[in-house]
C-alpha atoms as a PDB file:
ATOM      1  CA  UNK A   1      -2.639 -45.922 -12.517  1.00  0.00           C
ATOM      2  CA  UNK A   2      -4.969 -43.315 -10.977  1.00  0.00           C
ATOM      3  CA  UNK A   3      -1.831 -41.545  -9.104  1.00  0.00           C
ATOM      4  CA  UNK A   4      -4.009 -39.233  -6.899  1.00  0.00           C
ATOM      5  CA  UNK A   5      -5.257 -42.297  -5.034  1.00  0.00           C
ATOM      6  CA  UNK A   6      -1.913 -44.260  -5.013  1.00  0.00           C
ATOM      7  CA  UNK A   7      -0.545 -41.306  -3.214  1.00  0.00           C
ATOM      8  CA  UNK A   8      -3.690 -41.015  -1.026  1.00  0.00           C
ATOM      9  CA  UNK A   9      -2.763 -44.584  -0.050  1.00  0.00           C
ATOM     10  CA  UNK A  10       0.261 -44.366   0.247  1.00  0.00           C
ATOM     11  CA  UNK A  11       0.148 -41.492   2.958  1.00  0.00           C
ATOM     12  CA  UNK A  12      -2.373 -43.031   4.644  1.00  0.00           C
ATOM     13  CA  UNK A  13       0.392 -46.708   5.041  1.00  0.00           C
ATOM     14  CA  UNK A  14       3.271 -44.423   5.641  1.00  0.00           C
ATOM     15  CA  UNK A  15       1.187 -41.942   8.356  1.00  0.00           C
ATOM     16  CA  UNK A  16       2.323 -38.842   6.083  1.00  0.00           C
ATOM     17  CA  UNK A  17       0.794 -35.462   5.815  1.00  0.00           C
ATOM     18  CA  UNK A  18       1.558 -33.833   2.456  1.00  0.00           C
ATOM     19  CA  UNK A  19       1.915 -29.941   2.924  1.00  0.00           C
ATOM     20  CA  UNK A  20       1.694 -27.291  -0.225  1.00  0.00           C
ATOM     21  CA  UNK A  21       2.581 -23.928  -0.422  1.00  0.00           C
ATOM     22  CA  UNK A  22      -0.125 -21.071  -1.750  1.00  0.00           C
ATOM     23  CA  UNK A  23       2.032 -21.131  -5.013  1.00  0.00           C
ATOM     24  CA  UNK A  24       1.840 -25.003  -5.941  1.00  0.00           C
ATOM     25  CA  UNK A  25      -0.043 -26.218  -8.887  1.00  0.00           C
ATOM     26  CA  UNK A  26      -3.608 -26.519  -8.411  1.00  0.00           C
ATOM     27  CA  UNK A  27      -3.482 -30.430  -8.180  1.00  0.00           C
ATOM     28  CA  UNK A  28      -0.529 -30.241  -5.480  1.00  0.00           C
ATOM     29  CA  UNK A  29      -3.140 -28.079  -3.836  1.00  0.00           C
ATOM     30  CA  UNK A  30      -5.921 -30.418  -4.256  1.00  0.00           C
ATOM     31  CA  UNK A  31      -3.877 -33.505  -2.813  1.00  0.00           C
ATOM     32  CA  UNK A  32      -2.422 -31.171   0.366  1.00  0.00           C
ATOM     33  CA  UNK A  33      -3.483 -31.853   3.913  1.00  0.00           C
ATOM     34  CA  UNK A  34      -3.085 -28.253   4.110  1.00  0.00           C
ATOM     35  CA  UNK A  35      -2.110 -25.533   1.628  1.00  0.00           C
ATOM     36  CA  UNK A  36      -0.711 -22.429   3.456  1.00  0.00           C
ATOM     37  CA  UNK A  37       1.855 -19.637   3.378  1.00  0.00           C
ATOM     38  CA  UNK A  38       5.435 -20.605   5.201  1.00  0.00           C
ATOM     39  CA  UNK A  39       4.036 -19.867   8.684  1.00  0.00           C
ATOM     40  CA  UNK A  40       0.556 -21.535   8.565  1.00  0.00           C
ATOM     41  CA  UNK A  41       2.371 -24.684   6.926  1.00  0.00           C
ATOM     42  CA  UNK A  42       5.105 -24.279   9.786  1.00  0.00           C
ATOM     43  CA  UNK A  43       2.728 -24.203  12.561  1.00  0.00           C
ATOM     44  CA  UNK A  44       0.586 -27.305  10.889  1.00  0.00           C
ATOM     45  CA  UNK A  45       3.792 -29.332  10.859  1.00  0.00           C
ATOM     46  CA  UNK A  46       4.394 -28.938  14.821  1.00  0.00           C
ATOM     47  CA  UNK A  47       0.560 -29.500  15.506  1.00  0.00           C
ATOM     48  CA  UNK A  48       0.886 -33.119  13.466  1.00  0.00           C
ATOM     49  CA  UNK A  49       1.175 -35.794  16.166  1.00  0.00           C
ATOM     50  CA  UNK A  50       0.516 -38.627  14.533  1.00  0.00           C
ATOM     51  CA  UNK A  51       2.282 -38.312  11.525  1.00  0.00           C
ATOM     52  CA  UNK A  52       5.550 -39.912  10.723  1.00  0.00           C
ATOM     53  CA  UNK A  53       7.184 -38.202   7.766  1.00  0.00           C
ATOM     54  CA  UNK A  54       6.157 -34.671   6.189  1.00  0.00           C
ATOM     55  CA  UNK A  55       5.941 -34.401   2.371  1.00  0.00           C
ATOM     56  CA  UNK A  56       6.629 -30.744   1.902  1.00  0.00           C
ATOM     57  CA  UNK A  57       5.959 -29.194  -1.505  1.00  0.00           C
ATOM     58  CA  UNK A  58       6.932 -26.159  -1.302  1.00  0.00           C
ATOM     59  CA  UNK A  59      11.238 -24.958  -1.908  1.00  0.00           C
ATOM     60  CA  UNK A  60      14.043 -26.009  -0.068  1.00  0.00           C
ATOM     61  CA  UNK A  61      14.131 -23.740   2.861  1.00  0.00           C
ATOM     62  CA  UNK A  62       9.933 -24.648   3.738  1.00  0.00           C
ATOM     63  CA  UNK A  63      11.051 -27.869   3.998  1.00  0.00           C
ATOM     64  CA  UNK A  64      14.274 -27.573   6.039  1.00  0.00           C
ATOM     65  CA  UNK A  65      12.448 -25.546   8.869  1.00  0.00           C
ATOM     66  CA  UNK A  66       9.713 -28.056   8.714  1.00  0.00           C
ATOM     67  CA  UNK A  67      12.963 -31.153   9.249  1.00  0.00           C
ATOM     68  CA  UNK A  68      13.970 -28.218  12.111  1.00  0.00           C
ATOM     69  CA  UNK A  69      11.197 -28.454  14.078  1.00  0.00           C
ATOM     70  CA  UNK A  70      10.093 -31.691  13.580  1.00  0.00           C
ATOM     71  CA  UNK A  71      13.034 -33.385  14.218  1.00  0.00           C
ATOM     72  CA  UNK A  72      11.452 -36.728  15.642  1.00  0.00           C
ATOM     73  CA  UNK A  73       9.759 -36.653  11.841  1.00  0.00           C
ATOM     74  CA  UNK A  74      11.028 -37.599   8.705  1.00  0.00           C
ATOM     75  CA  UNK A  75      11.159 -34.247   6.020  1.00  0.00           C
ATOM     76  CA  UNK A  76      10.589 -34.780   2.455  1.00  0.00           C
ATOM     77  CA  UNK A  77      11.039 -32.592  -0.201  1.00  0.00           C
ATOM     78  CA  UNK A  78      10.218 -34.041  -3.928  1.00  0.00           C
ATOM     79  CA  UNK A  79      12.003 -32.520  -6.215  1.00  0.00           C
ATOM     80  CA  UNK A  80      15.528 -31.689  -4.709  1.00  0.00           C
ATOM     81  CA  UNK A  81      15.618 -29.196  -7.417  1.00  0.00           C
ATOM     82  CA  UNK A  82      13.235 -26.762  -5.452  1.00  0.00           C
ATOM     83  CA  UNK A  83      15.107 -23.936  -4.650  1.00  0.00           C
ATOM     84  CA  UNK A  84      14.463 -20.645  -4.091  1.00  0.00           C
ATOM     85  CA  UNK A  85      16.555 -17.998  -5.879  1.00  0.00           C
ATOM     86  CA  UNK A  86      16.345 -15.251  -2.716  1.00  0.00           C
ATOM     87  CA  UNK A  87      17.051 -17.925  -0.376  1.00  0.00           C
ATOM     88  CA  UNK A  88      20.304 -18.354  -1.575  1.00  0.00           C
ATOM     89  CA  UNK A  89      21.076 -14.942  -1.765  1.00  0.00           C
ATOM     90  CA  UNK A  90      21.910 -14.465   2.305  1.00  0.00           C
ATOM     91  CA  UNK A  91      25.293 -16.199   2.907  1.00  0.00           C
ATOM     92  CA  UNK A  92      27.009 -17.297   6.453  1.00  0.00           C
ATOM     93  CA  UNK A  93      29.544 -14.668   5.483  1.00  0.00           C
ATOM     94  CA  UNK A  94      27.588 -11.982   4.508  1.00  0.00           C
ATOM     95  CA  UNK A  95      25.870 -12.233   8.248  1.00  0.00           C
ATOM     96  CA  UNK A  96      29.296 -11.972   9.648  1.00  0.00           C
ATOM     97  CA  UNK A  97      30.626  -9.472   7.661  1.00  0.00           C
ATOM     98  CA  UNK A  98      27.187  -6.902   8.253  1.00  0.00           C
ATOM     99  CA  UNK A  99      27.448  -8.080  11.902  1.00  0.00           C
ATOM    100  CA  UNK A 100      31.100  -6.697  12.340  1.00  0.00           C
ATOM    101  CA  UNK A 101      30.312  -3.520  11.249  1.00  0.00           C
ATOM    102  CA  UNK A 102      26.695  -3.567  13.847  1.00  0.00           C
ATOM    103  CA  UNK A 103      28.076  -5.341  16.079  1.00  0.00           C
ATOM    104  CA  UNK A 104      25.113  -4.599  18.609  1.00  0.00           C
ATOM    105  CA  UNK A 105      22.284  -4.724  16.166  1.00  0.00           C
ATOM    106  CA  UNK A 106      20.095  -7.697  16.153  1.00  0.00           C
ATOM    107  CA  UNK A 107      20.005 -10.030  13.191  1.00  0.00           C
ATOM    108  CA  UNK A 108      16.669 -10.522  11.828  1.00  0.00           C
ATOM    109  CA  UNK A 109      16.087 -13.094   9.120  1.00  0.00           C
ATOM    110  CA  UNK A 110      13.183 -14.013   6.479  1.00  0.00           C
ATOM    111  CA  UNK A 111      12.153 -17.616   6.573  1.00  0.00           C
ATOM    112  CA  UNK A 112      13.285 -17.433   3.131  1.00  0.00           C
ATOM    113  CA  UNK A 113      16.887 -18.500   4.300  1.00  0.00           C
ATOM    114  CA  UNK A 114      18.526 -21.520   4.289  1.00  0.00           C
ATOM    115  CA  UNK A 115      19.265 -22.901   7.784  1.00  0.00           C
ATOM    116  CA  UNK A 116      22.691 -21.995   7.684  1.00  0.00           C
ATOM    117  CA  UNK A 117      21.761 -18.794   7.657  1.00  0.00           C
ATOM    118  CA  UNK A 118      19.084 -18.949  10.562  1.00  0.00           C
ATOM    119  CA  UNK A 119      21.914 -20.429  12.547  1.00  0.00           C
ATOM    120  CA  UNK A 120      23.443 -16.816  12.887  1.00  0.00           C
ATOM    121  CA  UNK A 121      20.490 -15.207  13.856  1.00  0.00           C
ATOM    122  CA  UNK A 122      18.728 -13.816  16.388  1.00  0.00           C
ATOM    123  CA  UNK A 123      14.932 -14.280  15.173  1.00  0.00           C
ATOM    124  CA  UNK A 124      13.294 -15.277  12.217  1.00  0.00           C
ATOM    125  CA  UNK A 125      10.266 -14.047  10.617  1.00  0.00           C
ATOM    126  CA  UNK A 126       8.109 -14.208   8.116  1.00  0.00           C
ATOM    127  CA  UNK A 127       6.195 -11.456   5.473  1.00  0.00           C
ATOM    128  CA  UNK A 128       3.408 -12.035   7.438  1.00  0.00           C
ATOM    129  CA  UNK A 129       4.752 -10.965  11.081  1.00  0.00           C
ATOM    130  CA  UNK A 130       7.963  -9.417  10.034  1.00  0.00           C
ATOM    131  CA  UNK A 131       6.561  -5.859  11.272  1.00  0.00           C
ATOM    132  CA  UNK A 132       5.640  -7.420  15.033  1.00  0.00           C
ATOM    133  CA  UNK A 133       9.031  -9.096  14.876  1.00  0.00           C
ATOM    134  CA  UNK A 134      11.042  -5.841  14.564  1.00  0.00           C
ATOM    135  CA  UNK A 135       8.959  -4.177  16.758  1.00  0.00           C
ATOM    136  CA  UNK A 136       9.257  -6.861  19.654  1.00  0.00           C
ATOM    137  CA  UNK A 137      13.100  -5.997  19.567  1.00  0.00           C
ATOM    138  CA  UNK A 138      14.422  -3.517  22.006  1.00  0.00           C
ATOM    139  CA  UNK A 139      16.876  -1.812  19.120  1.00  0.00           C
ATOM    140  CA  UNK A 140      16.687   0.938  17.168  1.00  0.00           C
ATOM    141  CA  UNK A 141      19.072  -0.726  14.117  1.00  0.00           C
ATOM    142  CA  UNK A 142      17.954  -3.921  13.007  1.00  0.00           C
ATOM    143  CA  UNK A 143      20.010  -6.284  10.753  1.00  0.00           C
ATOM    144  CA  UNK A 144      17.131  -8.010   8.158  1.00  0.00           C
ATOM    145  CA  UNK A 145      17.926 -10.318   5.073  1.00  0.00           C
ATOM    146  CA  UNK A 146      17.438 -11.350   2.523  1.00  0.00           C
ATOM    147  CA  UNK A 147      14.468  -9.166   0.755  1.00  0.00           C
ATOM    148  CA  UNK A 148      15.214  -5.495   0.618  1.00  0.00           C
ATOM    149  CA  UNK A 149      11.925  -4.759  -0.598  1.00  0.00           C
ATOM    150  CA  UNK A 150      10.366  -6.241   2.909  1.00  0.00           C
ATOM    151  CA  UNK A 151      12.876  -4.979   4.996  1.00  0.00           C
ATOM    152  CA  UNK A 152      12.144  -1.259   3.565  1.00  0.00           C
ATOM    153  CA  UNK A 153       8.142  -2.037   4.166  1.00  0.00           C
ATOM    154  CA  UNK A 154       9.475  -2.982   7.675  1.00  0.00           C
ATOM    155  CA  UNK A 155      11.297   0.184   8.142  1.00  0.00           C
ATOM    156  CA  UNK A 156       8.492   2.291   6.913  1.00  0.00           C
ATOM    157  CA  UNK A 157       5.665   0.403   9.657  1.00  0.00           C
ATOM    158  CA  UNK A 158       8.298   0.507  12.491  1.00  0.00           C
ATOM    159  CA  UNK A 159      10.312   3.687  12.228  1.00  0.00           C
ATOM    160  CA  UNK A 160      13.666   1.343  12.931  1.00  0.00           C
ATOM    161  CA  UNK A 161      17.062   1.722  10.775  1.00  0.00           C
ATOM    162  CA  UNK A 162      17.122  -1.322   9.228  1.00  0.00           C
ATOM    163  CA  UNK A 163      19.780  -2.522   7.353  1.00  0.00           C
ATOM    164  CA  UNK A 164      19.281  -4.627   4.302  1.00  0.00           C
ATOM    165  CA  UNK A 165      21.918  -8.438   3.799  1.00  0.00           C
ATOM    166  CA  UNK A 166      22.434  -8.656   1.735  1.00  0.00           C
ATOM    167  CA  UNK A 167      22.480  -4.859  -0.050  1.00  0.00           C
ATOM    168  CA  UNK A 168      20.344  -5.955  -2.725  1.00  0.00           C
ATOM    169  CA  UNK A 169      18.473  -9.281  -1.706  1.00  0.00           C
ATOM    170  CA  UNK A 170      15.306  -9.607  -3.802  1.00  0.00           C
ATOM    171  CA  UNK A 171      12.273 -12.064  -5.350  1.00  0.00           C
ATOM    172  CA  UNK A 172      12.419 -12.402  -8.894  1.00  0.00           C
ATOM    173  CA  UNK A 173       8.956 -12.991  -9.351  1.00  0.00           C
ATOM    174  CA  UNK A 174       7.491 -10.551  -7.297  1.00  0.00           C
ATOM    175  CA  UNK A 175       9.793  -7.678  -8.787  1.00  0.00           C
ATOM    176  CA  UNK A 176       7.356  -8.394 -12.205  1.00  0.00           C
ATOM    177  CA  UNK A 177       4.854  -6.857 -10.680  1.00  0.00           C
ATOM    178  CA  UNK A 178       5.248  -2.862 -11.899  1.00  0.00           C
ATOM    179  CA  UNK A 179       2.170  -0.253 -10.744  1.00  0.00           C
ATOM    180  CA  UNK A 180       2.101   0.806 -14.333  1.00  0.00           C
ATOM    181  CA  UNK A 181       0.148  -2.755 -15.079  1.00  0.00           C
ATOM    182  CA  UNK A 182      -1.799  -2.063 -11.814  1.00  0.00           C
ATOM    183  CA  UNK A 183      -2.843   1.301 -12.803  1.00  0.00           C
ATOM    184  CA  UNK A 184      -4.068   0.044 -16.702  1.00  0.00           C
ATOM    185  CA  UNK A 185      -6.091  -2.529 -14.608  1.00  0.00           C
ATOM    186  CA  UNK A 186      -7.274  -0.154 -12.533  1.00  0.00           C
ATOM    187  CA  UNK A 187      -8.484   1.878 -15.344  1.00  0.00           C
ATOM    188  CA  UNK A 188     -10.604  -1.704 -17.134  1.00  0.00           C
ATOM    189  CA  UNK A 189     -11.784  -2.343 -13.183  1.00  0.00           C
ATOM    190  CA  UNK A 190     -12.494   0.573 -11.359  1.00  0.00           C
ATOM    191  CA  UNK A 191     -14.061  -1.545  -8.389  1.00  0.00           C
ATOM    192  CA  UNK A 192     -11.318  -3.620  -8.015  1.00  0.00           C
ATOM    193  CA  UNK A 193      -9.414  -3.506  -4.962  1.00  0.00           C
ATOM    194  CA  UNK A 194      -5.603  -3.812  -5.259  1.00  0.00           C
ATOM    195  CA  UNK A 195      -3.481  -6.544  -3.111  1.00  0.00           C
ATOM    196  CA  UNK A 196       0.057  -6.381  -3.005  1.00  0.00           C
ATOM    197  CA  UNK A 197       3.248  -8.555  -1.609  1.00  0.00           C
ATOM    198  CA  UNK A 198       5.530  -6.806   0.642  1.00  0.00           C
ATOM    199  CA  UNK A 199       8.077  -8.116  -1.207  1.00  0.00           C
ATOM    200  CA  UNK A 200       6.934  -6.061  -4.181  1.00  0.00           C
ATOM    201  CA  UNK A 201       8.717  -3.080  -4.920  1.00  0.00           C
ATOM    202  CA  UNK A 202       8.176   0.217  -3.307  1.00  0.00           C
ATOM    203  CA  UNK A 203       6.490   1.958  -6.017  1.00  0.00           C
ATOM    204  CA  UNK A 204       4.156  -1.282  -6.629  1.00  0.00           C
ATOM    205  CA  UNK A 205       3.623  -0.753  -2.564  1.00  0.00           C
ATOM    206  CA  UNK A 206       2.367   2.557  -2.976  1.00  0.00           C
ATOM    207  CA  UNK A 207      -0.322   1.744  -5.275  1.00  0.00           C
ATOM    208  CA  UNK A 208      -1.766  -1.040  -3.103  1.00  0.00           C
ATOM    209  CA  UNK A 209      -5.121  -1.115  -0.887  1.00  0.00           C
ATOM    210  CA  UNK A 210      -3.871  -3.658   0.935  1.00  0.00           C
ATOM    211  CA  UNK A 211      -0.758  -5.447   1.730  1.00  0.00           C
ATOM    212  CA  UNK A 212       0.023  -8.586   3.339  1.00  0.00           C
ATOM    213  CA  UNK A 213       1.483 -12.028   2.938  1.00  0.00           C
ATOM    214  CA  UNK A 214      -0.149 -14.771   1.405  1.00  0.00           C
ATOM    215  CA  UNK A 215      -2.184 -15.503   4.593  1.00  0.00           C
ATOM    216  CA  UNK A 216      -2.985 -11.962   5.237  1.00  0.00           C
ATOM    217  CA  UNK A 217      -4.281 -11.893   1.667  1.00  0.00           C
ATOM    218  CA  UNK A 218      -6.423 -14.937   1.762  1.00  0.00           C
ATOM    219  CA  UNK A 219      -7.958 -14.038   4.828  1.00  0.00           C
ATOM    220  CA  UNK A 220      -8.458 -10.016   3.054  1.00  0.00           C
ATOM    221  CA  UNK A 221     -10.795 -11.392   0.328  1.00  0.00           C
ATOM    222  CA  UNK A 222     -12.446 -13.304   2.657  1.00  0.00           C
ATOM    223  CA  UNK A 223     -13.613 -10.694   4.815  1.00  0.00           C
ATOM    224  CA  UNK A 224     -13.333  -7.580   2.154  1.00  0.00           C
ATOM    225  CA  UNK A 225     -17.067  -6.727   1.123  1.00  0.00           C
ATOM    226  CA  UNK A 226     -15.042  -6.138  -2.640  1.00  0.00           C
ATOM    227  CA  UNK A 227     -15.753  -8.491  -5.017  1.00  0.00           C
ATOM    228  CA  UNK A 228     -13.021  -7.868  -7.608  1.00  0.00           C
ATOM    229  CA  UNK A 229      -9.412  -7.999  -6.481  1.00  0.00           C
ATOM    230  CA  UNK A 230      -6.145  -7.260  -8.347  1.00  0.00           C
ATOM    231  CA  UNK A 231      -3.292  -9.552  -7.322  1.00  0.00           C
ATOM    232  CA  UNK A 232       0.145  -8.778  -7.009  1.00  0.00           C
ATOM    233  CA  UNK A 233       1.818 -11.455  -6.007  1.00  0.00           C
ATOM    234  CA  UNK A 234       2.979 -15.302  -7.408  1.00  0.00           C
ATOM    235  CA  UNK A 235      -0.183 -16.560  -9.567  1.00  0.00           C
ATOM    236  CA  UNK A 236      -0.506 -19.951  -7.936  1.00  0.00           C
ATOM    237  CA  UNK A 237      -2.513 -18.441  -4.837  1.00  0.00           C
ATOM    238  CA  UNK A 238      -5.709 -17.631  -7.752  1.00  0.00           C
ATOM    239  CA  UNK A 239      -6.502 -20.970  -7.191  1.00  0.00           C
ATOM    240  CA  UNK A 240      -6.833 -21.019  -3.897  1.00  0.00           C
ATOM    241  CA  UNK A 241      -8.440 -17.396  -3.220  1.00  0.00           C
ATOM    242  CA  UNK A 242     -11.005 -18.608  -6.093  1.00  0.00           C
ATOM    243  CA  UNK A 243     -12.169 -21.978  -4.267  1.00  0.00           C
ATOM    244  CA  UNK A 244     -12.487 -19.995  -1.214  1.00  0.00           C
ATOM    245  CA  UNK A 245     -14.369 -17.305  -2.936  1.00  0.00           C
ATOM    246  CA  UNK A 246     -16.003 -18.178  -5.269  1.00  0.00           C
ATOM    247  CA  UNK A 247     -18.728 -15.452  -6.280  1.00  0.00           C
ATOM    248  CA  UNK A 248     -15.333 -12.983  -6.165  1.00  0.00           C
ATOM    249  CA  UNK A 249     -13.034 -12.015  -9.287  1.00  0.00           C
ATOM    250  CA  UNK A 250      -9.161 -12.168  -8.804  1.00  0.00           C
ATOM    251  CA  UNK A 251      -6.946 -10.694 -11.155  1.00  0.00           C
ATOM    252  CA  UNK A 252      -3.168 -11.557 -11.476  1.00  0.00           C
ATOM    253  CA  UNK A 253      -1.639  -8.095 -12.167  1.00  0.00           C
ATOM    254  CA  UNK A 254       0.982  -9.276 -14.509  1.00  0.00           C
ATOM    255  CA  UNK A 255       0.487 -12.683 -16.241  1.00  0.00           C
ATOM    256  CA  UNK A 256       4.032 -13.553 -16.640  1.00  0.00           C
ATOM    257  CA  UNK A 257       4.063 -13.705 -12.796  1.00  0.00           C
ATOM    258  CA  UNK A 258       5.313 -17.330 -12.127  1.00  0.00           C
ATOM    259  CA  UNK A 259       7.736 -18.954  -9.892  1.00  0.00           C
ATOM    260  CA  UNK A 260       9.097 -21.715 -11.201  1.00  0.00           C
ATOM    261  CA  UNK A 261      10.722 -23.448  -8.406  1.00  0.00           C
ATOM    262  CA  UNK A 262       7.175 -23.850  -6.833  1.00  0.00           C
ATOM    263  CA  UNK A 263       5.981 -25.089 -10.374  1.00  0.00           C
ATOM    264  CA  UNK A 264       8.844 -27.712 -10.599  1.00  0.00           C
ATOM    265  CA  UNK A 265       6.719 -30.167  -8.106  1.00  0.00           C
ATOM    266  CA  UNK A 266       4.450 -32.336  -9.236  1.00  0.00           C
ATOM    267  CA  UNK A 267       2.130 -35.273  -8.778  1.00  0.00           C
ATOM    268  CA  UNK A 268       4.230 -37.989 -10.526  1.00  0.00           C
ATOM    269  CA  UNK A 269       7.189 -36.339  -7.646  1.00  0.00           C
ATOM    270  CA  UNK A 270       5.402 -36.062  -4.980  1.00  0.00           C
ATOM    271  CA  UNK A 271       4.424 -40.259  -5.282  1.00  0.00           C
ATOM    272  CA  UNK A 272       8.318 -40.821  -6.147  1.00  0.00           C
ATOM    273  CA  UNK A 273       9.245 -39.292  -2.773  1.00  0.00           C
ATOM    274  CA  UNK A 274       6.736 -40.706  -0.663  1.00  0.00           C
ATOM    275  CA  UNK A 275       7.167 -44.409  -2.595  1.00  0.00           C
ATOM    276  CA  UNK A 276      11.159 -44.205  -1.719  1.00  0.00           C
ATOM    277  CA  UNK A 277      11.412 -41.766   0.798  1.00  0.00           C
ATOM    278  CA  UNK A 278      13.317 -39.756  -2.014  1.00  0.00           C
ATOM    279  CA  UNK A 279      15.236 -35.995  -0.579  1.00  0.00           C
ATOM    280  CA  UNK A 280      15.269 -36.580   2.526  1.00  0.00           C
ATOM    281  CA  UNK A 281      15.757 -33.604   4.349  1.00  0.00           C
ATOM    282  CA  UNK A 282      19.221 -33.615   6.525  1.00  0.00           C
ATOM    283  CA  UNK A 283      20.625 -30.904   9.089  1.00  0.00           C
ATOM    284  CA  UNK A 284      23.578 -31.487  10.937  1.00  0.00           C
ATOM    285  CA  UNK A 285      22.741 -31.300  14.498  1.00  0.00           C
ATOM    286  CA  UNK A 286      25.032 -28.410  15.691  1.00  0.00           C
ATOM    287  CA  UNK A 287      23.492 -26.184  12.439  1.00  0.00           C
ATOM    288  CA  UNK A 288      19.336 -27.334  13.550  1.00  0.00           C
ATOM    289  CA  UNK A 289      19.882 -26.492  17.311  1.00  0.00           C
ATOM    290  CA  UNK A 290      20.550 -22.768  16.629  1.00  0.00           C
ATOM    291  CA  UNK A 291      18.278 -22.159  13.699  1.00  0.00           C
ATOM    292  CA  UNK A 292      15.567 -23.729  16.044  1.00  0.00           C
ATOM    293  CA  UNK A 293      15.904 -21.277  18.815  1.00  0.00           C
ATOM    294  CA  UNK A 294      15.619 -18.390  15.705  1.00  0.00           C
ATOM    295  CA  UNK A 295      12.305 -20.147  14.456  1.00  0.00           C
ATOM    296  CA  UNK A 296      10.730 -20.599  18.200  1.00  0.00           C
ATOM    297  CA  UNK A 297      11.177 -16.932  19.213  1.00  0.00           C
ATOM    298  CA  UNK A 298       9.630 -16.215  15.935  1.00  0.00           C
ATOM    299  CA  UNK A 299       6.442 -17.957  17.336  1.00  0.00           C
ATOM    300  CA  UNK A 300       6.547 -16.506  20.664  1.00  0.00           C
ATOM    301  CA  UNK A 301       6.014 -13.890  19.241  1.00  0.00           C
ATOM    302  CA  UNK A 302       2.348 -12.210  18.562  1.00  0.00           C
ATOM    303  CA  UNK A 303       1.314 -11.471  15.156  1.00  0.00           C
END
């Protein structure tokens, strides 16, 4: 069975659009309607008339804000194993307890939540407008989970307090990334340029030419007259900065950089889902009405 056109058929009988994130495996890539960061894939989702269900291949909390604001749509997520590690990291009762002690300060949360957790916010955002979030806020102390490490990079662009829920929130993978790797590449590539994930460390930050989300990276080596970039963030986006560019060089700056939640979907998965409408995504009404007004504001406003 040739399963790239059985699932190509499939989507076409069951008027789906299949969705990727910049860190799926090339051939997840390949088979997308559109490969994206959280907020291009977001904004693709709400532009889909036509469709009827959304296969999202991405992690859990891509998918649930896709089932958010698509609720006349049916969300699916193939392998209900797909979670992401920060995501989980922001509890209802963390919120709540930061809240009590700020009780004025707006709550700002990362896309990487789950929608519990957007339910007790004010706004979302994501790593690549978190800065014109913050700054669209008329308070000096803002209340941002889950990454630290964006939440400081927010602080530093805006001047605001902002306080970090929880204390420590974090990526795995993109902590890998160290700048004493980045400055031995820098040392083999002297004309590279050096891109790096907000959600990188500090001390990685400070050795970057450029920092930005996925998107904001992308569209960097597009219009960057370099032609040999070191990459600091998950490895799955070389595939995708390659095929757009592909007289360029792109350089993962640590090898071992790999997310395995956005690894765990595959082909044979995404098939499964769409065959048998497998993890479907649910949110109780009462929980999806809040996090929705969090996500629109987040689009209002201008990034």
């Amino acid at each position: 069975m040739d399963l790239t056109q059985e699932i190509l058929k499939l989507k076409k009988e069951k008027k789906a659009i299949i969705l990727a994130h910049n860190y799926e495996r090339p051939e997840v890539q390949d088979i997308a309607d559109y490969t994206g960061d959280s907020i291009e894939l977001s904004r693709k989702a709400m532009a889909e008339k036509d469709a009827e269900i959304i296969v999202f291949s991405a992690v859990d909390f891509m998918a649930e804000s896709a089932a958010i604001l698509n609720p006349q749509k049916k969300v699916l997520l193939p392998c209900a194993g797909a979670r992401c590690p920060m995501a989980q990291m922001l509890t209802v009762d963390e919120i709540k307890r930061v809240k009590a002690l700020y009780p004025t300060a707006p709550v700002v949360v990362y896309v990487n939540t789950l929608a519990s957790a957007k339910a007790y916010s004010d706004i979302c955002c994501t790593s690549a407008n978190a800065v014109q979030v913050v700054q669209s806020l008329d308070a000096d102390t803002v209340l941002f989970g889950p990454d630290r490490n964006l939440g400081e990079y927010v602080a530093e662009k805006t001047g605001k307090k902002i306080v970090p829920i929880p204390e420590w929130g974090f990526c795995p993978t993109h902590l890998l990334f160290q700048p004493e790797d980045i400055a031995v590449l820098k040392l083999k590539h002297p004309d590279a340029t050096v891109m790096v994930h907000p959600e990188c460390s500090s001390d990685t930050r400070k050795v970057a030419d450029f920092i930005g989300s996925t998107s904001k990276m992308c569209q960097y080596a597009k219009e960057s007259s370099f032609k040999k970039f070191v990459v600091c963030t998950e490895e799955g986006i070389l595939y995708r900065l390659q095929k757009e560019n592909p007289a360029k060089e792109f350089i993962i700056a640590y090898d071992g950089a790999v997310c395995p939640n956005m690894k765990i979907t595959t082909l044979e998965r995404i098939y499964a889902s769409l065959k048998e409408n497998k993890h479907l995504v649910k949110i109780p009404e009462s929980v999806a009405q809040k996090a929705r007004v969090s996500l629109e504001r987040m689009f209002e406003v201008k990034s």
